[in-house]
N, C-alpha and C. Protein backbone atom coordinates (compact mmCIF):
# COMPACT_ATOMS: atom_id res chain seq x y z
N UNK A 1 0.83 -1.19 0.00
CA UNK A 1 0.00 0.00 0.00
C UNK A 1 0.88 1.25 0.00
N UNK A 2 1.95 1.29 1.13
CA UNK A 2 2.67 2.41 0.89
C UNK A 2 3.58 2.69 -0.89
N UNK A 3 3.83 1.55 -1.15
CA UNK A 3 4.53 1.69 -2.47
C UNK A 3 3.58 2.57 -3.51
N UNK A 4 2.29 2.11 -3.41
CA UNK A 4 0.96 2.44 -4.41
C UNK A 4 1.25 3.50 -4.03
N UNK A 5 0.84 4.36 -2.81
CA UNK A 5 0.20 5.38 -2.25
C UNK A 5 1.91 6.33 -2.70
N UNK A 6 3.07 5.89 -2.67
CA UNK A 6 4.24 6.71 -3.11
C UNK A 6 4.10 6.87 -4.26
N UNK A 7 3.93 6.11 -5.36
CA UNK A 7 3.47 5.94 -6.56
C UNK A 7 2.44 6.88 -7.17
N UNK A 8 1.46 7.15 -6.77
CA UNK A 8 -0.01 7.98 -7.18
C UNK A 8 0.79 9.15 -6.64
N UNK A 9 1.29 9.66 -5.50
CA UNK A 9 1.99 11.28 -5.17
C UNK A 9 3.17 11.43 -6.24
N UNK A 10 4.03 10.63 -6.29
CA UNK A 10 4.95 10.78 -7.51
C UNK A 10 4.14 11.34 -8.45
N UNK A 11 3.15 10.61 -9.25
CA UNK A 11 2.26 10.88 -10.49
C UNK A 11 2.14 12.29 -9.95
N UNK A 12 1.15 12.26 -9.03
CA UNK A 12 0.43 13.75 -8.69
C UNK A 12 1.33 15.00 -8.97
N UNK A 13 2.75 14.88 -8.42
CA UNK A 13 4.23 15.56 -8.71
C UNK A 13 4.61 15.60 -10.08
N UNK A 14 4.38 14.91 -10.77
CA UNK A 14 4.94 14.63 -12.22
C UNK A 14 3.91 15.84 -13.18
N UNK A 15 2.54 15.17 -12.89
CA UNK A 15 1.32 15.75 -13.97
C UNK A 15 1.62 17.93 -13.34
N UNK A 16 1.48 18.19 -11.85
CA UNK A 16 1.64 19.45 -11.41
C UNK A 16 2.85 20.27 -11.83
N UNK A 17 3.83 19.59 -12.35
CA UNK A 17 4.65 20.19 -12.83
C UNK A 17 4.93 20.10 -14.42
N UNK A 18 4.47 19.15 -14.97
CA UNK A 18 4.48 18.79 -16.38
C UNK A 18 5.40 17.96 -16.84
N UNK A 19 5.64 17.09 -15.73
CA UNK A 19 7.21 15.79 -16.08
C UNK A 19 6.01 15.15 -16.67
N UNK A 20 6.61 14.90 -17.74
CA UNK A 20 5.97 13.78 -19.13
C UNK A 20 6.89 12.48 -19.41
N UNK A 21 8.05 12.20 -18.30
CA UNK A 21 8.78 11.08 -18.75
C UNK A 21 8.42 9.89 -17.70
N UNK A 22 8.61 8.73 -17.92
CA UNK A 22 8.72 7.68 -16.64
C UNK A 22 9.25 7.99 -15.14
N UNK A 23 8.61 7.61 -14.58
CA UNK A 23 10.12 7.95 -13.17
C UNK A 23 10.21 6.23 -12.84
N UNK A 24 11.45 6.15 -12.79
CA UNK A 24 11.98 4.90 -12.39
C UNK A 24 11.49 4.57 -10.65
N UNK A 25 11.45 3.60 -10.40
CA UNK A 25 11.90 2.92 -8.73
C UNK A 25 13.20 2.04 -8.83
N UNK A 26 13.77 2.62 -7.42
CA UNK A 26 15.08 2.09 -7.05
C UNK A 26 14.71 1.57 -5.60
N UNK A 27 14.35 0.22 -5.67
CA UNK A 27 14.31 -0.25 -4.00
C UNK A 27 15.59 -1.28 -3.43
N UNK A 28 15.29 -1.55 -2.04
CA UNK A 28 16.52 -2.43 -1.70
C UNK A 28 16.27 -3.96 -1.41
N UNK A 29 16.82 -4.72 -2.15
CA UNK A 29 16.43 -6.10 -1.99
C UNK A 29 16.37 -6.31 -0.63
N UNK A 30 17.05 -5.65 0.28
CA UNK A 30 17.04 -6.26 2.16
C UNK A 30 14.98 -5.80 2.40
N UNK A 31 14.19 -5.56 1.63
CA UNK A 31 12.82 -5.15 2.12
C UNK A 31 12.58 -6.36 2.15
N UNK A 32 11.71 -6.93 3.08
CA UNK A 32 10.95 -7.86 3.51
C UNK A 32 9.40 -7.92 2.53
N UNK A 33 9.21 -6.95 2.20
CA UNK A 33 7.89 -7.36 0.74
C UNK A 33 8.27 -6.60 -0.38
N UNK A 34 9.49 -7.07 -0.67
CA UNK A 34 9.61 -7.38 -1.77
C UNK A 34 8.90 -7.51 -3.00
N UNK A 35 8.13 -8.63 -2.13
CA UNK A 35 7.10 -9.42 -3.56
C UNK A 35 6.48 -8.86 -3.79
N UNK A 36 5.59 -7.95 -2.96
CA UNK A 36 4.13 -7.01 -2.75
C UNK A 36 4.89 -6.19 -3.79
N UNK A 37 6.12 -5.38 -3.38
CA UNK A 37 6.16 -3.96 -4.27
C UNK A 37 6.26 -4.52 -6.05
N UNK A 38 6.91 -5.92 -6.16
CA UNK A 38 7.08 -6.18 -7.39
C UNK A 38 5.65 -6.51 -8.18
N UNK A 39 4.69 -6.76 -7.15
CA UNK A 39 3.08 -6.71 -7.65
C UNK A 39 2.37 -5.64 -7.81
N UNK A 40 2.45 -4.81 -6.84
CA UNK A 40 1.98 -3.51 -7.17
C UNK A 40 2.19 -2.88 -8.12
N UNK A 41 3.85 -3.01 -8.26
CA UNK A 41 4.68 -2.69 -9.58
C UNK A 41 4.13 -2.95 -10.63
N UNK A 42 3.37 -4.10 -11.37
CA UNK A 42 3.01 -4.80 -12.15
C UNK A 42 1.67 -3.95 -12.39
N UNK A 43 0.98 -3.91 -11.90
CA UNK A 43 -0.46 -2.62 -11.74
C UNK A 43 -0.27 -1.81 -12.03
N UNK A 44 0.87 -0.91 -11.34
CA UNK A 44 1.12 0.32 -11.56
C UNK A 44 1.48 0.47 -13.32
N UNK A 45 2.24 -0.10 -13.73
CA UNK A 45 2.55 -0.28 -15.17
C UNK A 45 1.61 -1.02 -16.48
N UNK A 46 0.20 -1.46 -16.06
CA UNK A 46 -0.87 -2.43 -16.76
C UNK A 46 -2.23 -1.30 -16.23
N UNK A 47 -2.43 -1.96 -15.51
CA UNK A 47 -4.02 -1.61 -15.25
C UNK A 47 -4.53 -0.11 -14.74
N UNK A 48 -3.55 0.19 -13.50
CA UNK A 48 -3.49 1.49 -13.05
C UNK A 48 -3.58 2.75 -13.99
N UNK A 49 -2.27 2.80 -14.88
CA UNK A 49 -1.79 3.85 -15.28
C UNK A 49 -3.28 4.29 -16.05
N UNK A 50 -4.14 3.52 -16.18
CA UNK A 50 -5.39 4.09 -17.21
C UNK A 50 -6.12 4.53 -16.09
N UNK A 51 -6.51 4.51 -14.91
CA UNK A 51 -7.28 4.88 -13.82
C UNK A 51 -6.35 6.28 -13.30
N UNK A 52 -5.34 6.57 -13.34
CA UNK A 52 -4.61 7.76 -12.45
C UNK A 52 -3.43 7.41 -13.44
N UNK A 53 -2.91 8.42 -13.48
CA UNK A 53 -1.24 8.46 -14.75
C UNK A 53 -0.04 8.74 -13.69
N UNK A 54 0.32 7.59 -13.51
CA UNK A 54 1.23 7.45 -12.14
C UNK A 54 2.81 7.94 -12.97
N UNK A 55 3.06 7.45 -14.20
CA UNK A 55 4.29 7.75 -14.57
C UNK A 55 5.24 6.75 -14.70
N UNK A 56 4.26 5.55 -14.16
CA UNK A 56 6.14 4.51 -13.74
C UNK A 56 6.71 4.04 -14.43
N UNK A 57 7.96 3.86 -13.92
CA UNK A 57 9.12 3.26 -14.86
C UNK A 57 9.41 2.11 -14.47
N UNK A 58 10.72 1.57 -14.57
CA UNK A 58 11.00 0.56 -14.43
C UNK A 58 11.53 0.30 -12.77
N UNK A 59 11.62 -0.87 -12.06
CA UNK A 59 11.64 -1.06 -11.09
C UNK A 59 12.84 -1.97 -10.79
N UNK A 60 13.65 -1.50 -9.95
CA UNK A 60 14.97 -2.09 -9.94
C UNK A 60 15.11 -2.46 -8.17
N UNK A 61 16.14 -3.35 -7.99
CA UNK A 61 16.46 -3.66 -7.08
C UNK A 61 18.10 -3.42 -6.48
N UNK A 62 18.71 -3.19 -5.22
CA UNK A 62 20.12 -3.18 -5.10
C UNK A 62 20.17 -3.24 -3.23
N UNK A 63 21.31 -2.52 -3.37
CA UNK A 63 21.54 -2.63 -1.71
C UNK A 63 22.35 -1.24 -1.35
N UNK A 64 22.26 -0.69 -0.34
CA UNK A 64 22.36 0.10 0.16
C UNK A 64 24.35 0.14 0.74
N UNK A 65 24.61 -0.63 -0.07
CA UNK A 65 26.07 -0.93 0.00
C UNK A 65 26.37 -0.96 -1.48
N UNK A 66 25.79 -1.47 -2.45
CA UNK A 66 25.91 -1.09 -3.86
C UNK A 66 25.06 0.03 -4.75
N UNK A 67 24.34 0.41 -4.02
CA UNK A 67 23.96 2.43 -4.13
C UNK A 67 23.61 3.34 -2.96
N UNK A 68 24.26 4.03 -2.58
CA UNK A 68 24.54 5.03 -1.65
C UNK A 68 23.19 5.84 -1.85
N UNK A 69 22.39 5.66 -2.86
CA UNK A 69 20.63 6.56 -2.61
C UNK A 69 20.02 6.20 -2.06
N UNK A 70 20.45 4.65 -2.08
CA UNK A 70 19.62 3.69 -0.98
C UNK A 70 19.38 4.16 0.64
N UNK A 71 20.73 4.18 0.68
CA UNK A 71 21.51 4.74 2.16
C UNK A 71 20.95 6.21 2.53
N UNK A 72 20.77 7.20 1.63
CA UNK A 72 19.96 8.43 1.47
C UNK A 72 18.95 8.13 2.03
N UNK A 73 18.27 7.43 1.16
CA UNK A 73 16.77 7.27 1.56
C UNK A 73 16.31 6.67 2.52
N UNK A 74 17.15 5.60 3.48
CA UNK A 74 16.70 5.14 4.67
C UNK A 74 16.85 6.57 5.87
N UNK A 75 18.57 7.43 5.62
CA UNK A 75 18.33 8.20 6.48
C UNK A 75 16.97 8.85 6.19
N UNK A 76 16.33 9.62 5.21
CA UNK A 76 15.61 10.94 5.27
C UNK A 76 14.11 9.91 5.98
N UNK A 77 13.60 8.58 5.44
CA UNK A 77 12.23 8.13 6.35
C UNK A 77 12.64 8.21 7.47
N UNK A 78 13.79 7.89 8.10
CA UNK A 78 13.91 8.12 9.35
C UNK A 78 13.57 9.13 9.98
N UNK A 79 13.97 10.36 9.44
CA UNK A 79 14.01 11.45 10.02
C UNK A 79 12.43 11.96 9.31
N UNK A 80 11.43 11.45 8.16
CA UNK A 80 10.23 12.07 8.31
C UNK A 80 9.32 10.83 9.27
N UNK A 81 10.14 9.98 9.42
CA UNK A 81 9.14 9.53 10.81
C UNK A 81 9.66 10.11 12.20
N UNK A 82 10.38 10.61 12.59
CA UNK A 82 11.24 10.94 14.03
C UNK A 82 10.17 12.24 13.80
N UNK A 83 9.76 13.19 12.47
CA UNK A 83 8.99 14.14 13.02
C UNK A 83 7.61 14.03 12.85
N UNK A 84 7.27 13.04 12.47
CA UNK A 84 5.80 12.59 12.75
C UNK A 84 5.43 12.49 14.34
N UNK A 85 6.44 12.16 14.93
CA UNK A 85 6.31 11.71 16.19
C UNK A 85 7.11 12.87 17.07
N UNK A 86 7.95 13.74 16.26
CA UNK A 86 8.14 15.55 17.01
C UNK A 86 9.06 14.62 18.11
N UNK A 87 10.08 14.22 17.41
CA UNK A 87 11.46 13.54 18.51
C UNK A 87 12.55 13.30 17.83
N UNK A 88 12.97 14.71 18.13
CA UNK A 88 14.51 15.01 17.41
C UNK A 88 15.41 15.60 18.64
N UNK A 89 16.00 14.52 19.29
CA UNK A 89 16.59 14.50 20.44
C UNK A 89 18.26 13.84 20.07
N UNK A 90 19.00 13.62 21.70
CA UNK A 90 20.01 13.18 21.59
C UNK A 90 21.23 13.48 20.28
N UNK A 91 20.85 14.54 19.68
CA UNK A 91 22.10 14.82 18.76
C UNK A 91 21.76 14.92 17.33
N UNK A 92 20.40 14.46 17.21
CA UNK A 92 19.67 14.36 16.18
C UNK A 92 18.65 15.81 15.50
N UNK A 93 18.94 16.54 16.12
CA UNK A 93 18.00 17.78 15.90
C UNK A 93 18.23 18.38 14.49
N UNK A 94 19.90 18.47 14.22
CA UNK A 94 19.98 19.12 12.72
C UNK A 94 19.27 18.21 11.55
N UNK A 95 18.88 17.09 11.83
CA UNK A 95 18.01 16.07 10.53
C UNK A 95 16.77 16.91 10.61
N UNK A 96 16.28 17.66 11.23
CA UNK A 96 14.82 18.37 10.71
C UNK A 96 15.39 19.49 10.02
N UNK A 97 16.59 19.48 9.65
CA UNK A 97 17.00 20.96 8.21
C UNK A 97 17.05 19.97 6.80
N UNK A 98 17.11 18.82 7.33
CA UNK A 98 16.68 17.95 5.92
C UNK A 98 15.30 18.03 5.27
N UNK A 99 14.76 18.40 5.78
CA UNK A 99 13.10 18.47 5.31
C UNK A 99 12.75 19.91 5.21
N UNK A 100 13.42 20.49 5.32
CA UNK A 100 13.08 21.93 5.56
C UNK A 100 13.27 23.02 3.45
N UNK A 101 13.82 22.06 2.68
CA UNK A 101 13.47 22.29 1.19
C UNK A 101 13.49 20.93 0.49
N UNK A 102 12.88 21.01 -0.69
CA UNK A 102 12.17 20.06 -1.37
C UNK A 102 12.20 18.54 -0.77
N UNK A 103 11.28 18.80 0.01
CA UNK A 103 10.53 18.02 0.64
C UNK A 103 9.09 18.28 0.17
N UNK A 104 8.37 16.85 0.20
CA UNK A 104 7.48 17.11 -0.50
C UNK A 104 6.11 16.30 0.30
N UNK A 105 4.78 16.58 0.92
CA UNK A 105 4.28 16.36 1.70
C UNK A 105 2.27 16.50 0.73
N UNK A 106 2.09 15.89 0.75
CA UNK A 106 0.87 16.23 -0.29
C UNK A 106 -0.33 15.04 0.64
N UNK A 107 -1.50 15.61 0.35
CA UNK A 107 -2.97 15.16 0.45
C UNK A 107 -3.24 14.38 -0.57
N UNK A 108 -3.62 13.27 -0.10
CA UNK A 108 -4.57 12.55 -1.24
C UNK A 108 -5.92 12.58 -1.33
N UNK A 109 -6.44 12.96 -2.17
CA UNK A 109 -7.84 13.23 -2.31
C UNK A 109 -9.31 11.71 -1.98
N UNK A 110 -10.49 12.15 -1.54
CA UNK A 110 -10.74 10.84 -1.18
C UNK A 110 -11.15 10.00 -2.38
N UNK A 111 -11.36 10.56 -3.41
CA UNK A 111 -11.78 9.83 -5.17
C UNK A 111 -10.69 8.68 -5.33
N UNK A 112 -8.96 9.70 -5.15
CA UNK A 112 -8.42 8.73 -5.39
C UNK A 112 -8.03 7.50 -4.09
N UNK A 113 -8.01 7.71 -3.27
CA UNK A 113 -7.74 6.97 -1.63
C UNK A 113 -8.83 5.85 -2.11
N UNK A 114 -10.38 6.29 -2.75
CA UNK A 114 -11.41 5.06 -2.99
C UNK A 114 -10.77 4.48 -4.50
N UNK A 115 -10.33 4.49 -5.28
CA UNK A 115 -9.93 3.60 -6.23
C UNK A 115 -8.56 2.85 -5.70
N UNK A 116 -7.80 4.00 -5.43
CA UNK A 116 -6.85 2.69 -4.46
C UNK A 116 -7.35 1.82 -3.94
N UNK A 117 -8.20 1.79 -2.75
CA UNK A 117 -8.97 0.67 -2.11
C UNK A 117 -9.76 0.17 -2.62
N UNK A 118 -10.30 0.27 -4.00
CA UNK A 118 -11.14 -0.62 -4.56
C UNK A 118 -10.38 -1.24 -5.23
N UNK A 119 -9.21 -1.16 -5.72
CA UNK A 119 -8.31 -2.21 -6.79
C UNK A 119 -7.27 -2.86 -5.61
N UNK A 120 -7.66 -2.65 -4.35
CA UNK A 120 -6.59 -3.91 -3.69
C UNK A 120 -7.54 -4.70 -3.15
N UNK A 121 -9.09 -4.08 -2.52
CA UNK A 121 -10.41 -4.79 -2.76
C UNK A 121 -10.45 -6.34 -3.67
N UNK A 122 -10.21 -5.29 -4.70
CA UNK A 122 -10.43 -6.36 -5.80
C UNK A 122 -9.30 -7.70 -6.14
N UNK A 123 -8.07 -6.81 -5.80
CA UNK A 123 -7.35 -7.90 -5.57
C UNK A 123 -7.01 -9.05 -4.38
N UNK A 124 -7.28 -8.62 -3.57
CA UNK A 124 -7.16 -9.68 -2.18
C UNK A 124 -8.35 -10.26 -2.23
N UNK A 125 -9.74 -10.11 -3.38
CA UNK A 125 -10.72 -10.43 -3.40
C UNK A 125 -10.65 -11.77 -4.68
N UNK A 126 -10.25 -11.57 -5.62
CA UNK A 126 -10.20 -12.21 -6.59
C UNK A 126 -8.55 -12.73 -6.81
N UNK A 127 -7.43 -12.46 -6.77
CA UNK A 127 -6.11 -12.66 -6.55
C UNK A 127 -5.49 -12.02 -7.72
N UNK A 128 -6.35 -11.27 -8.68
CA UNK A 128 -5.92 -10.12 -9.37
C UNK A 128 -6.07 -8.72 -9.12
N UNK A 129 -5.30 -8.33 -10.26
CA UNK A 129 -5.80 -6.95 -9.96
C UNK A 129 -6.85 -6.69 -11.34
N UNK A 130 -8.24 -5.66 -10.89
CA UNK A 130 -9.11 -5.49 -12.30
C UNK A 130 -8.48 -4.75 -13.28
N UNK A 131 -9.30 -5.49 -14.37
CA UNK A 131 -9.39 -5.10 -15.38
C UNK A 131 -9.00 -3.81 -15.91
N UNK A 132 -8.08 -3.41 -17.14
CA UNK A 132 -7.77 -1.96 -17.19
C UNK A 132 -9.29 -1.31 -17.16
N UNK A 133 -9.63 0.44 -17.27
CA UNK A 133 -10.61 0.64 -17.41
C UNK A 133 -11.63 0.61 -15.83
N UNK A 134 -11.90 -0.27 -15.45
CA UNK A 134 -12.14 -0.77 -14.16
C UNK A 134 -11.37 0.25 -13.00
């Protein structure tokens, strides 16, 4: 769900500014669902893109020892979950100047929040995902 739900804000980012190209995913094989994002993945690129124009590209895998964005990107969730929860303590306080430009924080509307949940509906319901169009 979080992959989808990163996926549709990417789009949302892409169409508001007028990026007209793919955006790739770069995840780290050490994720534990794995499989989920490589399914979602599969939606996002078939059935989805006709319901919401997500943008996606291709979907890659590595490690955070063989790409250093990896390593990026675990610090910065860290630090936008440490301020979800407003606990930037012990030495940690300058990581809230990481979020402080392009950072990017957006609403999802409830139209789209209900087609999300109706196409994982549909899939934990039937063991696909529907039909393009659908």
């Amino acid at each position: 769900m979080c992959f989808l739900v990163l996926a549709v804000m990417l789009g949302k980012h892409a169409e508001a500014t007028g990026y007209q190209e793919k955006i790739p995913f770069l995840m780290d094989t050490g994720n534990p669902y794995k499989g989920h994002v490589v399914d979602v993945h599969k939606f996002l690129t078939t059935s989805f893109q006709d319901i919401y124009p997500v943008h996606a590209g291709r979907l890659t895998f590595s490690t955070d020892t063989d790409d250093c964005a990896l390593e990026a990107a675990d610090l910065i969730a860290w630090t936008v979950r440490r301020k979800l929860v407003g606990r930037f303590d012990h030495g940690f306080e300058p990581l809230v100047d990481l979020l402080a430009e392009q950072h990017m924080e957006q609403q999802l509307e409830d139209e789209v929040m209900n087609k999300i949940a109706t196409a994982i509906h549909h899939r934990k319901k039937t063991g696909n995902w529907p039909p393009q169009g659908e």
